[in-house]
Protein backbone atom coordinates (compact mmCIF):
# COMPACT_ATOMS: atom_id res chain seq x y z
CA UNK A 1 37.55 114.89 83.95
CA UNK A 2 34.98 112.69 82.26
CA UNK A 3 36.19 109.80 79.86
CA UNK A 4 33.94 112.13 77.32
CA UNK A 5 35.98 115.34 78.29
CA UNK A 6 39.05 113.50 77.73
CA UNK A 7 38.08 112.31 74.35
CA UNK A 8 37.44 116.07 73.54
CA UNK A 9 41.08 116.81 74.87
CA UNK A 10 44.02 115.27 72.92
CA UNK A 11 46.43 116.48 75.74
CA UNK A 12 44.07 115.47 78.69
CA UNK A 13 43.87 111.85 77.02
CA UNK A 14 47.84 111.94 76.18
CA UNK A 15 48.41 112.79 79.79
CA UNK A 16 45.90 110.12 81.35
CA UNK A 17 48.03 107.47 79.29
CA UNK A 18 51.29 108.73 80.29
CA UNK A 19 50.44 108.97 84.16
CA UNK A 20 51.56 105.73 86.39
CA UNK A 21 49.04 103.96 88.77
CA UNK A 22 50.83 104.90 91.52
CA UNK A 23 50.52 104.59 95.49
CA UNK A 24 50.46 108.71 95.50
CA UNK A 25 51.09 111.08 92.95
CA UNK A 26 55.44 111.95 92.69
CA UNK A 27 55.82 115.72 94.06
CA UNK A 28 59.21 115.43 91.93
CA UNK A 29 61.29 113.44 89.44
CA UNK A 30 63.08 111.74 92.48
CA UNK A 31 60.42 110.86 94.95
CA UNK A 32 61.26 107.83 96.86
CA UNK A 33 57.52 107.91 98.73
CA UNK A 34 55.68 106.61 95.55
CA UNK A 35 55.74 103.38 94.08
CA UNK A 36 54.53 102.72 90.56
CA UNK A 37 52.07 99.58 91.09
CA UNK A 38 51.55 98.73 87.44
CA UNK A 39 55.10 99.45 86.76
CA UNK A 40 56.00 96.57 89.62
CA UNK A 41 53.09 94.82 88.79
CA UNK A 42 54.04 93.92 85.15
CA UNK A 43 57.61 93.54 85.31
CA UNK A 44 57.15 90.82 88.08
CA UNK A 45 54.14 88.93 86.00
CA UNK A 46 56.44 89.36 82.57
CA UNK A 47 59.51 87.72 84.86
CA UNK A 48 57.52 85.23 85.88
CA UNK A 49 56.19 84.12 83.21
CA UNK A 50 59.79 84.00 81.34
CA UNK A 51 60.94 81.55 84.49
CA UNK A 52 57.83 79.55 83.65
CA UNK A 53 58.43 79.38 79.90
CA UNK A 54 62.54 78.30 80.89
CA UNK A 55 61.41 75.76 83.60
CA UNK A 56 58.83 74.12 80.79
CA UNK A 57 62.09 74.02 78.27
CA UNK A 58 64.00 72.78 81.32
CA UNK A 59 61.99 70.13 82.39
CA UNK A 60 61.15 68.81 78.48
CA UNK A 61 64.84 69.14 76.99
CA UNK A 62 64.77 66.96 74.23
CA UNK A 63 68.12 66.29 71.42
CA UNK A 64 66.74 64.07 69.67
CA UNK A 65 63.40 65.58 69.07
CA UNK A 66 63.31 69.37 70.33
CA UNK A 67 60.31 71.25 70.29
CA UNK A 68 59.84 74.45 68.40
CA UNK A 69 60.36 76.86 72.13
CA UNK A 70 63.45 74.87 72.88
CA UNK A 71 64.56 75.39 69.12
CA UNK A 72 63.39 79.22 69.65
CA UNK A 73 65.30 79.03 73.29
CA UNK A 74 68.74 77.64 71.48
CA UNK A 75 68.51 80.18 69.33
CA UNK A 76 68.50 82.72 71.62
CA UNK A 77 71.40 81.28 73.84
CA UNK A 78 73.76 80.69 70.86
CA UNK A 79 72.92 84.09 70.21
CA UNK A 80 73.28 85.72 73.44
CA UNK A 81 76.33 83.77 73.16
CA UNK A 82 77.86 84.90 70.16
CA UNK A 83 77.97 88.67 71.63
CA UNK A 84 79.52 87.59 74.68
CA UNK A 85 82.59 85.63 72.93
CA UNK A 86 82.96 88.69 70.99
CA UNK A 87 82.89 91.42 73.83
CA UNK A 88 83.79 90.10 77.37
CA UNK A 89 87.59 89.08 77.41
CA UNK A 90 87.52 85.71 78.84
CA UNK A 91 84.88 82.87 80.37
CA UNK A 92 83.02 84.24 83.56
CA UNK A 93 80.15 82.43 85.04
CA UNK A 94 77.81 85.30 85.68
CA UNK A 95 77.77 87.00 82.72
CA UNK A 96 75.92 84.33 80.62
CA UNK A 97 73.24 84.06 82.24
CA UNK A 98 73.59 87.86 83.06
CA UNK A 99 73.52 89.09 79.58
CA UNK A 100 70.30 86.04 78.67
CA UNK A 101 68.10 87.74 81.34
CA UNK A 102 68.84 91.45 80.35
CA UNK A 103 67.92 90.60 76.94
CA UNK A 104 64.91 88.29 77.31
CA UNK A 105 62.85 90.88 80.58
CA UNK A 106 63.97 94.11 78.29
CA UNK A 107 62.63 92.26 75.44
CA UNK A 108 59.77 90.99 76.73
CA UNK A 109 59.23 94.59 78.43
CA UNK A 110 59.71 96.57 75.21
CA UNK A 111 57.18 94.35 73.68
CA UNK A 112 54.33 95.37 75.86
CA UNK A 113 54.34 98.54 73.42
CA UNK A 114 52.66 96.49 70.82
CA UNK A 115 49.25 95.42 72.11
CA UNK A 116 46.83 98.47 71.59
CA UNK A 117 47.35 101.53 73.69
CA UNK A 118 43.59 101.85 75.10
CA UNK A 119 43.03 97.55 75.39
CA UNK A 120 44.28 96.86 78.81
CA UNK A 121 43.54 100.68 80.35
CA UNK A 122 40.30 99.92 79.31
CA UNK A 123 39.79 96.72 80.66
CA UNK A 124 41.12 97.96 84.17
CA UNK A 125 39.07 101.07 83.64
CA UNK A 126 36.12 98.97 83.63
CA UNK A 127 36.95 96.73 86.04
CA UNK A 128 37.37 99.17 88.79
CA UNK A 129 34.09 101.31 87.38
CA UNK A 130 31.91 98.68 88.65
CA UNK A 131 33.43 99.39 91.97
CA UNK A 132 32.17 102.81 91.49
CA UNK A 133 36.17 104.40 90.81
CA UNK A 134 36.20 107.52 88.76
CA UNK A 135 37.25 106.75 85.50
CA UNK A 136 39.71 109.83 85.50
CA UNK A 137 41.62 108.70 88.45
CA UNK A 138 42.11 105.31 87.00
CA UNK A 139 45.71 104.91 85.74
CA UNK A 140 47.48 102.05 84.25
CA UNK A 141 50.88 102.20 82.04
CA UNK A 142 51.19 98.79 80.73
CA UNK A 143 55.26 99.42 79.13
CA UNK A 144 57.26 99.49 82.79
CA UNK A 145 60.64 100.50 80.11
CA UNK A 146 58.44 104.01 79.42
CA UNK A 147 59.00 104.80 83.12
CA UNK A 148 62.22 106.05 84.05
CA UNK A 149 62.27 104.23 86.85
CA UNK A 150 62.49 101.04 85.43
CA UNK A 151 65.56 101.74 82.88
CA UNK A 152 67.60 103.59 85.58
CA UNK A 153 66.88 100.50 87.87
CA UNK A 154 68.01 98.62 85.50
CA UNK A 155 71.10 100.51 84.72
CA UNK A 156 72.12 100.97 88.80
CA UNK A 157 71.91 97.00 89.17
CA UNK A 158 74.37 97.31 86.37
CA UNK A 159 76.55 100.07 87.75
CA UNK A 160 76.94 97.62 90.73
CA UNK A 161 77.82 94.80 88.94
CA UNK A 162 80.32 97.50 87.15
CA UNK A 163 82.22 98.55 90.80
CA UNK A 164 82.15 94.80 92.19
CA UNK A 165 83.79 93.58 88.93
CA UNK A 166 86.77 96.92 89.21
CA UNK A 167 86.73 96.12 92.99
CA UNK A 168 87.61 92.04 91.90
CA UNK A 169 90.08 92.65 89.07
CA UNK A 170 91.88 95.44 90.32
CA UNK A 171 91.71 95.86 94.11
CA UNK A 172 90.40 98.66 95.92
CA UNK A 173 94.01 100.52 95.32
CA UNK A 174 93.75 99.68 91.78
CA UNK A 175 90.33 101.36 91.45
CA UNK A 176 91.39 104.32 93.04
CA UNK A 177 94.93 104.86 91.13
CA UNK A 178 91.96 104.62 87.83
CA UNK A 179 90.76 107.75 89.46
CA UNK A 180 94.24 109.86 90.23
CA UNK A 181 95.80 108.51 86.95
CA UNK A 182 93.54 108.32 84.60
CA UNK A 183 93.72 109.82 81.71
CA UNK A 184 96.04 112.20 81.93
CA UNK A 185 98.60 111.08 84.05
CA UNK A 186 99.97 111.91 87.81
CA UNK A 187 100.17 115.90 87.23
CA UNK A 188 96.41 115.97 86.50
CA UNK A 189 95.06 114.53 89.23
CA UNK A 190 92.07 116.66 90.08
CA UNK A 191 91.24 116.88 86.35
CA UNK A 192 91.48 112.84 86.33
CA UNK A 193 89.41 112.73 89.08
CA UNK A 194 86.69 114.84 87.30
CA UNK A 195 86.82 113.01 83.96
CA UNK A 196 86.90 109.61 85.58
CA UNK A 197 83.85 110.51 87.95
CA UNK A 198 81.76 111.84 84.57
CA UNK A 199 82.65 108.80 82.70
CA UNK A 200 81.71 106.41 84.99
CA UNK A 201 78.27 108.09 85.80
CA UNK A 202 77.96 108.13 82.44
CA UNK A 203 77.75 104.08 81.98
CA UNK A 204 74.00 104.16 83.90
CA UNK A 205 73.05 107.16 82.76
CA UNK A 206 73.21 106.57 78.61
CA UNK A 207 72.15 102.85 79.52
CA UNK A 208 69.03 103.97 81.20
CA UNK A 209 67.80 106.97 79.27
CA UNK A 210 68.41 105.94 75.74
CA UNK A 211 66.07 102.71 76.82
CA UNK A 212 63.73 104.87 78.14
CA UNK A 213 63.76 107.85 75.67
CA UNK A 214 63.31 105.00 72.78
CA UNK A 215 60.23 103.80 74.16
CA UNK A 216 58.71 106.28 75.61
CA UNK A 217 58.54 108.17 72.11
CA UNK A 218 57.80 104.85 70.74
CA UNK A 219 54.58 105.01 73.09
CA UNK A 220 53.64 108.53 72.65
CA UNK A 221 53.55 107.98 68.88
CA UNK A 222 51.24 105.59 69.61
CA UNK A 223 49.07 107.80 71.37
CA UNK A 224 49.01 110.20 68.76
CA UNK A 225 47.93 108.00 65.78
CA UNK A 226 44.94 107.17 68.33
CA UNK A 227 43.86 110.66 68.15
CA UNK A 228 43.00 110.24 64.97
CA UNK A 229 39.44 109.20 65.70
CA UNK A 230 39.44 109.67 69.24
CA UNK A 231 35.80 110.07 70.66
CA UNK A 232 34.92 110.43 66.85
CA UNK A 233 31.32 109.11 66.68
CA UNK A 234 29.60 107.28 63.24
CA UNK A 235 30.04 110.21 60.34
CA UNK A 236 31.74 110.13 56.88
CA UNK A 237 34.70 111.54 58.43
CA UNK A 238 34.99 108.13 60.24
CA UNK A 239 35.46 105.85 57.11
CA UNK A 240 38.32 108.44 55.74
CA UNK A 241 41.12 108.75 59.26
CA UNK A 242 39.97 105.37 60.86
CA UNK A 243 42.05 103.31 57.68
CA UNK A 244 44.35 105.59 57.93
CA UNK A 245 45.06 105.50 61.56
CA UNK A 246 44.61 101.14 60.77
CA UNK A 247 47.72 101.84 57.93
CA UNK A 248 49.61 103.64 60.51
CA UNK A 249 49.17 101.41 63.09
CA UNK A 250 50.27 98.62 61.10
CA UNK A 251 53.22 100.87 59.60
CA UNK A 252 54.66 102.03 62.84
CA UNK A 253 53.95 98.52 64.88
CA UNK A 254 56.30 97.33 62.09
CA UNK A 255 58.78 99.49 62.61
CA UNK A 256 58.46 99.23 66.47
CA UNK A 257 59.45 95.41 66.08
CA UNK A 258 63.09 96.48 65.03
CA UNK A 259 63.11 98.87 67.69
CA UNK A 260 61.88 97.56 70.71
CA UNK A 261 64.51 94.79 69.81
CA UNK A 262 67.17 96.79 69.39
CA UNK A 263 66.88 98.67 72.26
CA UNK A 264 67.25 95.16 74.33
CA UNK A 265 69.60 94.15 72.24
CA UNK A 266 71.73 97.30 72.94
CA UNK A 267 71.28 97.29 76.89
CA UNK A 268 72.60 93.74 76.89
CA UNK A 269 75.79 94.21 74.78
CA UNK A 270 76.60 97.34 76.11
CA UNK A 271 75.84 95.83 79.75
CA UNK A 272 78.71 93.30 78.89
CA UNK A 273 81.06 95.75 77.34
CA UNK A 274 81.07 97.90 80.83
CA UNK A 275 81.53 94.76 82.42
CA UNK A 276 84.50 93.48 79.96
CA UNK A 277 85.92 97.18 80.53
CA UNK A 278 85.68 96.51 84.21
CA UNK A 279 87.33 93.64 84.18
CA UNK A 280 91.32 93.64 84.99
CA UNK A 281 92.02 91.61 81.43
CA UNK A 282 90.10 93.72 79.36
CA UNK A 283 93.40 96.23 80.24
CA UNK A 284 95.08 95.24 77.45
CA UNK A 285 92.96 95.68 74.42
């Protein structure tokens, strides 16, 4: 389909926006032959560039006269800090730094959703075009925390850190009485084993999807206030929706601020609340 067609088809341009540069199209939900390029692509550039940004504070630390990042990167630490005193039951080495990079990539991530939906598809669009690609098979998703992938990635590396941390506290026996006694007792045992099994699956599960459901809508309500003059050309019609869809830009770009850091904000504290509820201390609050 022609970049004309598609501006003649709201769902056809929805789609295109929504569909991952990918090494081969997914035949399902769980297909472990694709890889999503862009999503690997700009989750490794956005990591990178938050190790150069903490290597430039690292290497000009200053406490006499700080400069306005490492004031911005104190701030952040004393936060990151705050919830951790609060949450995780006593001093662990890991989880600082831990809960500081879950909160910064998401962040930084999440924020991707605020530069405009068509800029850098564009850009690639006509980058490749002068190698002759067809515009309609160019594909670029430029938010890797709108791909499922990337929030249930996320969430396993946590699930891991979740059964190493029981595994450390309580012993392999320990983590497997959780199983047989747990809730209900020793004369539930298959029930306990049930509830147990749900509850921990659960911990990934509502970590990844809620990320992803946030900003994935968060994205597709993008998409729609860009329909609002979507291949319109020069008319009177043109000076009435394109302020409007400028207003609603602005209005929901606001209001995407507060979400996209929330949603970061939530994966990291809930990341060390699993962790805390892991941990064989945390038994007796």
């Amino acid at each position: 389909m022609s970049e004309s067609a598609q501006a003649a088809d709201p769902v056809a341009y929805i789609q295109h926006h929504l569909t991952n540069w990918s090494t081969s199209q997914p035949k399902s939900i769980a297909d472990f032959n694709v890889l999503h390029l862009d999503v690997i692509i700009f989750s490794a550039l956005l990591g990178g560039l938050l190790i150069f940004i903490a290597k430039k504070i690292g290497e000009n630390l200053s406490l006499d006269n700080p400069s306005k990042l490492q004031s911005v990167a104190e701030m952040v630490v004393e936060f990151v800090n705050d919830q951790i005193k609060n949450v995780f039951p006593h001093p662990d080495k890991l989880i600082g730094p831990l809960a500081l990079t879950v909160f910064v990539w998401v962040l930084a991530m999440n924020a991707m959703d605020l530069l405009p939906v068509d800029l850098l598809p564009s850009l690639w669009t006509g980058i490749l075009g002068l190698f002759g690609a067809d515009p309609s098979h160019v594909y670029l998703k430029v938010v890797p925390t709108t791909n499922l992938d990337t929030t249930l990635g996320l969430a396993l590396c946590v699930f891991v850190l979740i059964l190493a941390y029981n595994f450390k506290s309580k012993g392999p026996m320990g983590y497997l009485k959780m199983f047989l006694f747990h809730p209900f007792g020793k004369f539930f045992i298959p029930v306990n084993i049930v509830m147990t099994t749900i509850e921990e699956l659960a911990k990934p599960l509502s970590l990844g999807l809620r990320l992803f459901g946030n900003l994935f809508a968060g994205e597709l309500v993008f998409l729609l206030i860009a329909l609002l003059t979507l291949g319109a050309g020069f008319s009177f019609g043109l000076f009435i929706w394109f302020p409007m869809q400028v207003l609603l830009d602005l209005a929901w770009l606001l209001f995407h601020l507060l979400v996209i850091t929330l949603q970061a904000f939530i994966f990291m504290v809930l990341t060390i609340v699993y962790l805390g509820m892991a941990d064989a201390t945390a038994d007796d609050h």
